[in-house]
C-alpha atoms as a PDB file:
ATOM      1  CA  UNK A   1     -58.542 -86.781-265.988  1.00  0.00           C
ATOM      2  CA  UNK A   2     -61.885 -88.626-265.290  1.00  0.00           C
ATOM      3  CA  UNK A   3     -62.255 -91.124-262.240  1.00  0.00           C
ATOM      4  CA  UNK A   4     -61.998 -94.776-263.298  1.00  0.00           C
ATOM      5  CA  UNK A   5     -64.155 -96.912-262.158  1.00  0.00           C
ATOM      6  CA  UNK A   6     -63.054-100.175-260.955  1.00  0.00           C
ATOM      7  CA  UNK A   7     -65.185-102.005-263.198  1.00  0.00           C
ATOM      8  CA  UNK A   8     -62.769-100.711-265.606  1.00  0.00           C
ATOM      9  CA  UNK A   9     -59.176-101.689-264.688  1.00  0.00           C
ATOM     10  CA  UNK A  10     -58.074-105.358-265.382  1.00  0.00           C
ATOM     11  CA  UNK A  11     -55.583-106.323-262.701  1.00  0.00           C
ATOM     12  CA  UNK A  12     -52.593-107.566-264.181  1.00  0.00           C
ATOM     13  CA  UNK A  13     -50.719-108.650-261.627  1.00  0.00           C
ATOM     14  CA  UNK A  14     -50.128-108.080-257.929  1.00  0.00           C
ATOM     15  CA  UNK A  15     -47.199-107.494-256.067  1.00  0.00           C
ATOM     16  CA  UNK A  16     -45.812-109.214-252.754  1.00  0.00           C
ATOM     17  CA  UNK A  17     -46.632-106.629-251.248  1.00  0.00           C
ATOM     18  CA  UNK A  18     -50.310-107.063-252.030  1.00  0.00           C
ATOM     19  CA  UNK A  19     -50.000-103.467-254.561  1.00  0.00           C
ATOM     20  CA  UNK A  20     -52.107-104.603-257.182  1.00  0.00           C
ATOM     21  CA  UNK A  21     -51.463-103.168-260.986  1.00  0.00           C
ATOM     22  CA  UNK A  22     -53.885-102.877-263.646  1.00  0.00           C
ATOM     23  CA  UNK A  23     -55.070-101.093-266.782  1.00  0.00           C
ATOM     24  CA  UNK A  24     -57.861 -99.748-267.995  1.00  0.00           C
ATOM     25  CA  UNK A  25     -58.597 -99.005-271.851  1.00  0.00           C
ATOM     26  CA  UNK A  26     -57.207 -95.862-273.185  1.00  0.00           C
ATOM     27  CA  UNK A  27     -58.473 -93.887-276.393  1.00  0.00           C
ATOM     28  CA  UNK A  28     -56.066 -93.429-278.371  1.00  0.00           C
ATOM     29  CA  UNK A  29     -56.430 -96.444-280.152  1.00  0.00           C
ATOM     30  CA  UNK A  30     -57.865-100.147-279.682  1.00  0.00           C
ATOM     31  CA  UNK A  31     -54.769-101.153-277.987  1.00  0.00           C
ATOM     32  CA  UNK A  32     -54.254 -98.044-275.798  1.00  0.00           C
ATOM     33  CA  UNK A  33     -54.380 -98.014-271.950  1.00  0.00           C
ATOM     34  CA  UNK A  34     -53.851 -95.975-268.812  1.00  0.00           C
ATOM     35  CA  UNK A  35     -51.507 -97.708-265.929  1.00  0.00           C
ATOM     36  CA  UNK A  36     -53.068 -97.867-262.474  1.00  0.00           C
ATOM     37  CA  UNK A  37     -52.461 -99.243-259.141  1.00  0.00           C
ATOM     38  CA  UNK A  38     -53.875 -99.690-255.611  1.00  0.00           C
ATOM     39  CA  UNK A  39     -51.760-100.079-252.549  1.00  0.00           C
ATOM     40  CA  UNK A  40     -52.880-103.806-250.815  1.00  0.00           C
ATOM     41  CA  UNK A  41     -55.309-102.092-247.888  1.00  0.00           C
ATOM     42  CA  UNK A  42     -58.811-102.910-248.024  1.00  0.00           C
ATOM     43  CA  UNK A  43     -61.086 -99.491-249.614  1.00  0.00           C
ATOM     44  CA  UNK A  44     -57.412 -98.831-251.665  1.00  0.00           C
ATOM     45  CA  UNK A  45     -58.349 -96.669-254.249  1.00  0.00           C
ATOM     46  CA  UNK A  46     -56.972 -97.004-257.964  1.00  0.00           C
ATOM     47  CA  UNK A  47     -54.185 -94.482-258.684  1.00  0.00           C
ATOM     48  CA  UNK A  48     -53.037 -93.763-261.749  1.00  0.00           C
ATOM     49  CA  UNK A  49     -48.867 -93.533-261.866  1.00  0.00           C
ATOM     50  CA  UNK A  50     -46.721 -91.173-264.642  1.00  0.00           C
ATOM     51  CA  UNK A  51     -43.032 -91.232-265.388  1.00  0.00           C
ATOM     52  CA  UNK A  52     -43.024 -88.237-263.211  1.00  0.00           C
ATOM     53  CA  UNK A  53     -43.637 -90.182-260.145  1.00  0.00           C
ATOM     54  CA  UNK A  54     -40.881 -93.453-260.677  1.00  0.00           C
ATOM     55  CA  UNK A  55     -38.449 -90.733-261.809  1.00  0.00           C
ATOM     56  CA  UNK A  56     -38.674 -88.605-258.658  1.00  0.00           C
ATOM     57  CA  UNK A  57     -38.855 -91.837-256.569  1.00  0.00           C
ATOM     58  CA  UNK A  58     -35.415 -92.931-258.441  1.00  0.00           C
ATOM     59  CA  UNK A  59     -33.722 -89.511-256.984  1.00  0.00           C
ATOM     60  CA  UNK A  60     -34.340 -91.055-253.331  1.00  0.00           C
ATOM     61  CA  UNK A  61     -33.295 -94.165-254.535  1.00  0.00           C
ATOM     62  CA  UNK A  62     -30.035 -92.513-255.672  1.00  0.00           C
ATOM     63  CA  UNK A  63     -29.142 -91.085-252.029  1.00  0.00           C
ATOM     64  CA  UNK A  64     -29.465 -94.274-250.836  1.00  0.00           C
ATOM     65  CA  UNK A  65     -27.236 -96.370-252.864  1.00  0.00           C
ATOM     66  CA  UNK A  66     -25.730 -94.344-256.106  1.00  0.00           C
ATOM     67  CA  UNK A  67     -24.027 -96.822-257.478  1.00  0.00           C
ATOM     68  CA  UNK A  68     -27.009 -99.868-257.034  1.00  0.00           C
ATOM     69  CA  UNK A  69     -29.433 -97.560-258.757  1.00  0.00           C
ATOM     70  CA  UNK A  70     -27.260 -96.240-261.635  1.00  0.00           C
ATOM     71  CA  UNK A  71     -27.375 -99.975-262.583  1.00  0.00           C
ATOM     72  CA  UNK A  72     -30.815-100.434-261.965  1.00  0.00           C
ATOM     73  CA  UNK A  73     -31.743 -97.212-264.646  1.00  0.00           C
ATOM     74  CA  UNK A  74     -29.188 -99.171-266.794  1.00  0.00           C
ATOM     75  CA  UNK A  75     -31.349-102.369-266.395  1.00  0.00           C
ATOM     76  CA  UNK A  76     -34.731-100.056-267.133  1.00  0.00           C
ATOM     77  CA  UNK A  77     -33.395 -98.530-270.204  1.00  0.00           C
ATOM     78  CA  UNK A  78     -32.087-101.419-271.740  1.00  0.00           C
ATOM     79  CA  UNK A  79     -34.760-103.625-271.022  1.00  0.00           C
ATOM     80  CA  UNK A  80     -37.844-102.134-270.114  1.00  0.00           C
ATOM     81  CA  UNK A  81     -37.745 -99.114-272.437  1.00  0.00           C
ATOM     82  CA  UNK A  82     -35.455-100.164-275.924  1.00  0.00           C
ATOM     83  CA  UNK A  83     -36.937-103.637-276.080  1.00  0.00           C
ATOM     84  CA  UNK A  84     -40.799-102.383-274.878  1.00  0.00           C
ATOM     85  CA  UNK A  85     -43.191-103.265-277.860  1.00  0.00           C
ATOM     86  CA  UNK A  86     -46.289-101.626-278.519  1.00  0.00           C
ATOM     87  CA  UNK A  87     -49.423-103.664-277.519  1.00  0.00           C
ATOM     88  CA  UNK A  88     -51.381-105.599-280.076  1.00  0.00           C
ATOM     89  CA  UNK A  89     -54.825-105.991-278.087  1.00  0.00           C
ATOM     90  CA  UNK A  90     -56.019-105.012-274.785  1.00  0.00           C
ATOM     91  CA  UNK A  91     -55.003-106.005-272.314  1.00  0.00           C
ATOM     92  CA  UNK A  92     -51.015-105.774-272.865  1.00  0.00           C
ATOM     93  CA  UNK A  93     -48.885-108.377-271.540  1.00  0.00           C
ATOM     94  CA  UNK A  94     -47.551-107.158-268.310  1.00  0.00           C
ATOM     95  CA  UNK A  95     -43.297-107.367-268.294  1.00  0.00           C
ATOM     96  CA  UNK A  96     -41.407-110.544-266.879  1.00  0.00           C
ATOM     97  CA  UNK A  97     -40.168-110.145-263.093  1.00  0.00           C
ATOM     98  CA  UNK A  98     -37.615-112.162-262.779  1.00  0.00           C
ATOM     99  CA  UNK A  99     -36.231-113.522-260.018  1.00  0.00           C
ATOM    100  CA  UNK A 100     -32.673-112.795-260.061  1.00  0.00           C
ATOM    101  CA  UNK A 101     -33.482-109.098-261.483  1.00  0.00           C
ATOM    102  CA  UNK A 102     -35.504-108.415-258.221  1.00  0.00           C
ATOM    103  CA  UNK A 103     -33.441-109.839-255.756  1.00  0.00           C
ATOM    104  CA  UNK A 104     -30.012-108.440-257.609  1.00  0.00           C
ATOM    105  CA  UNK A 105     -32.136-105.050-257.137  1.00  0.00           C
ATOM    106  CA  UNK A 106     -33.678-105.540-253.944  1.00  0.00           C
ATOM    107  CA  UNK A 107     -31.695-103.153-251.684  1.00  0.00           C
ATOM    108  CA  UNK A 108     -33.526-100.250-253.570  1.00  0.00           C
ATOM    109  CA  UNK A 109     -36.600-101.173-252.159  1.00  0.00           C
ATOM    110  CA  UNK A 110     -35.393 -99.858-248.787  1.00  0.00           C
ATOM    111  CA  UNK A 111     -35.351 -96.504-250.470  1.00  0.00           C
ATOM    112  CA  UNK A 112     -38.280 -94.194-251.376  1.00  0.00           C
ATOM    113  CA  UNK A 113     -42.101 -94.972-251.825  1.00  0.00           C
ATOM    114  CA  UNK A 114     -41.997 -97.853-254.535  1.00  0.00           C
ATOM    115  CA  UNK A 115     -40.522-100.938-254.540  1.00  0.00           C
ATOM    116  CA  UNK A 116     -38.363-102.989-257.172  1.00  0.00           C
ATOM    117  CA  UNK A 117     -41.314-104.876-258.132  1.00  0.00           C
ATOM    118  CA  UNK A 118     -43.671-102.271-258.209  1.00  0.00           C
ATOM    119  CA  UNK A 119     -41.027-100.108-260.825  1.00  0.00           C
ATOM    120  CA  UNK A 120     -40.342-102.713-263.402  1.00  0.00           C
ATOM    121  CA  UNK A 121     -43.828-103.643-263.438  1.00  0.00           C
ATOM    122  CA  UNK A 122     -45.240 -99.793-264.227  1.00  0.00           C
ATOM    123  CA  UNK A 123     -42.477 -98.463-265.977  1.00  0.00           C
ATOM    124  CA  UNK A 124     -42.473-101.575-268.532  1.00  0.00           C
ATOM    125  CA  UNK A 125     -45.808-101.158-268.740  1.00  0.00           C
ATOM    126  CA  UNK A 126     -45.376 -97.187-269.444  1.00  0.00           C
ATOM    127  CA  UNK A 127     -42.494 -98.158-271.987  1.00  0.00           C
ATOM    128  CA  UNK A 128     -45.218-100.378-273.468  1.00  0.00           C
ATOM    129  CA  UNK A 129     -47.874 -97.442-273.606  1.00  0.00           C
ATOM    130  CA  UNK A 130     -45.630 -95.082-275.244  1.00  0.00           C
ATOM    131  CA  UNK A 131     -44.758 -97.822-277.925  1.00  0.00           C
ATOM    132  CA  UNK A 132     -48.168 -98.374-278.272  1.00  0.00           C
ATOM    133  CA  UNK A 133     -49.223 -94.984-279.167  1.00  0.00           C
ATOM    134  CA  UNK A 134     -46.012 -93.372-280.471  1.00  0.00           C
ATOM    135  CA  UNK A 135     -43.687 -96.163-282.256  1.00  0.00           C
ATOM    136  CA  UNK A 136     -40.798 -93.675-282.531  1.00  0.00           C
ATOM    137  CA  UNK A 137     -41.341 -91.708-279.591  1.00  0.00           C
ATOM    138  CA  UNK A 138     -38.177 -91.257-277.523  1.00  0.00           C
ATOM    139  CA  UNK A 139     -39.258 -89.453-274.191  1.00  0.00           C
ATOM    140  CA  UNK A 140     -38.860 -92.546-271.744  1.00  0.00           C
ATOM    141  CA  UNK A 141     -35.336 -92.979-273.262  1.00  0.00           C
ATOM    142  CA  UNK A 142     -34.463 -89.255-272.965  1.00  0.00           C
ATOM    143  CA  UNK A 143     -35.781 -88.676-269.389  1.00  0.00           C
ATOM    144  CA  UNK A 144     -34.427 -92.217-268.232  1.00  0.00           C
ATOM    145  CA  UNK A 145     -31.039 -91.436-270.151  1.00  0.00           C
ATOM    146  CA  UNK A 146     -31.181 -88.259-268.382  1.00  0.00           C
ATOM    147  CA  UNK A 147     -31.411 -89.069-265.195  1.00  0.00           C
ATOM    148  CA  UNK A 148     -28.872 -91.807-265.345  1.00  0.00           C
ATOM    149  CA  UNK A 149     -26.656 -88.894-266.347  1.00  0.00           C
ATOM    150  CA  UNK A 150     -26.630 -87.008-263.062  1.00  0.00           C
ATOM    151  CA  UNK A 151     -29.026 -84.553-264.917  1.00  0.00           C
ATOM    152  CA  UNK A 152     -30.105 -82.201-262.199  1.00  0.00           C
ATOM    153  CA  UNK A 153     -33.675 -82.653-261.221  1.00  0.00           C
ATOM    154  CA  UNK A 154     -35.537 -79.621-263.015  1.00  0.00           C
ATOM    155  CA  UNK A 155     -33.708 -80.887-266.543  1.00  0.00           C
ATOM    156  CA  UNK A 156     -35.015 -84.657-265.835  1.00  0.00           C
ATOM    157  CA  UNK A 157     -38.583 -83.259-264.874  1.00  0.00           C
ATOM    158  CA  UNK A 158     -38.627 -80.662-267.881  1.00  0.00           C
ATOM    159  CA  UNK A 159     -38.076 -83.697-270.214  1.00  0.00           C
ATOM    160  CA  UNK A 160     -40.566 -85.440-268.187  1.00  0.00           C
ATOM    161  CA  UNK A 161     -43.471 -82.623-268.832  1.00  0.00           C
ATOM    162  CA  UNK A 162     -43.062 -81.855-272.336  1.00  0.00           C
END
């Protein structure tokens, strides 16, 4: 995958942690795009986030606090992933982050590399991509629905890398 340049990525919103998340156009389409985000240090360079990564960062998550992030996949799956809507122009709205969800969900964020903020922002935003370029594509929903199983790791990633 090519470098973007930063000329390229619109910054859709940043964090409070100063992680800024962006797009840049995709090519799939008029409405495609590629997720990407920069931790808040100055010279951060743009990164560009898969399922791969939030899913592996969930399995830390889960050591910490099982039962806190079995309802947090709940809350991704039924809100980030069945209601996600494909975009109609670039660039797509970025998903609500709602007060109550991230503090209900906060404790995760003392667990693994990403925090609560930083996962409903890129995976809705994922959920949104995959909408966007395949309307009855299931693979979030499978590898989410997976993991909140207790799918052992190689399962959740094989979904993941189809």
């Amino acid at each position: 995958m090519p470098k973007v340049k930063d000329k390229d990525i619109v910054t859709l919103r940043t964090l409070p942690d100063g992680v800024q998340v962006g797009v840049s156009p995709g090519s799939k389409s008029a409405s495609d795009f590629r997720v990407h985000f920069r931790w808040g240090h100055k010279g951060a360079q743009w990164r560009t986030p898969t399922h791969v990564h939030l899913i592996v960062d969930m399995y830390t998550k889960r050591m910490g606090n099982p039962w806190l992030t079995n309802r947090f996949t709940d809350y991704v799956i039924a809100t980030l992933i069945d209601k996600a809507e494909p975009a109609s122009s670039f660039p797509p709205s970025v998903p609500e982050l709602a007060d109550d969800i991230v503090t209900s969900f906060a404790p995760l964020s003392s667990f693994g590399e990403y925090r609560v903020e930083f996962t409903i922002t890129v995976q809705g935003l994922i959920a949104i991509a995959e909408k966007t370029n395949y309307p009855n594509g299931t693979l979030q929903h499978q590898m989410w629905g997976a993991f909140r199983d207790g799918e052992e790791i190689y399962r959740v990633l094989g979904i993941a890398l189809r």
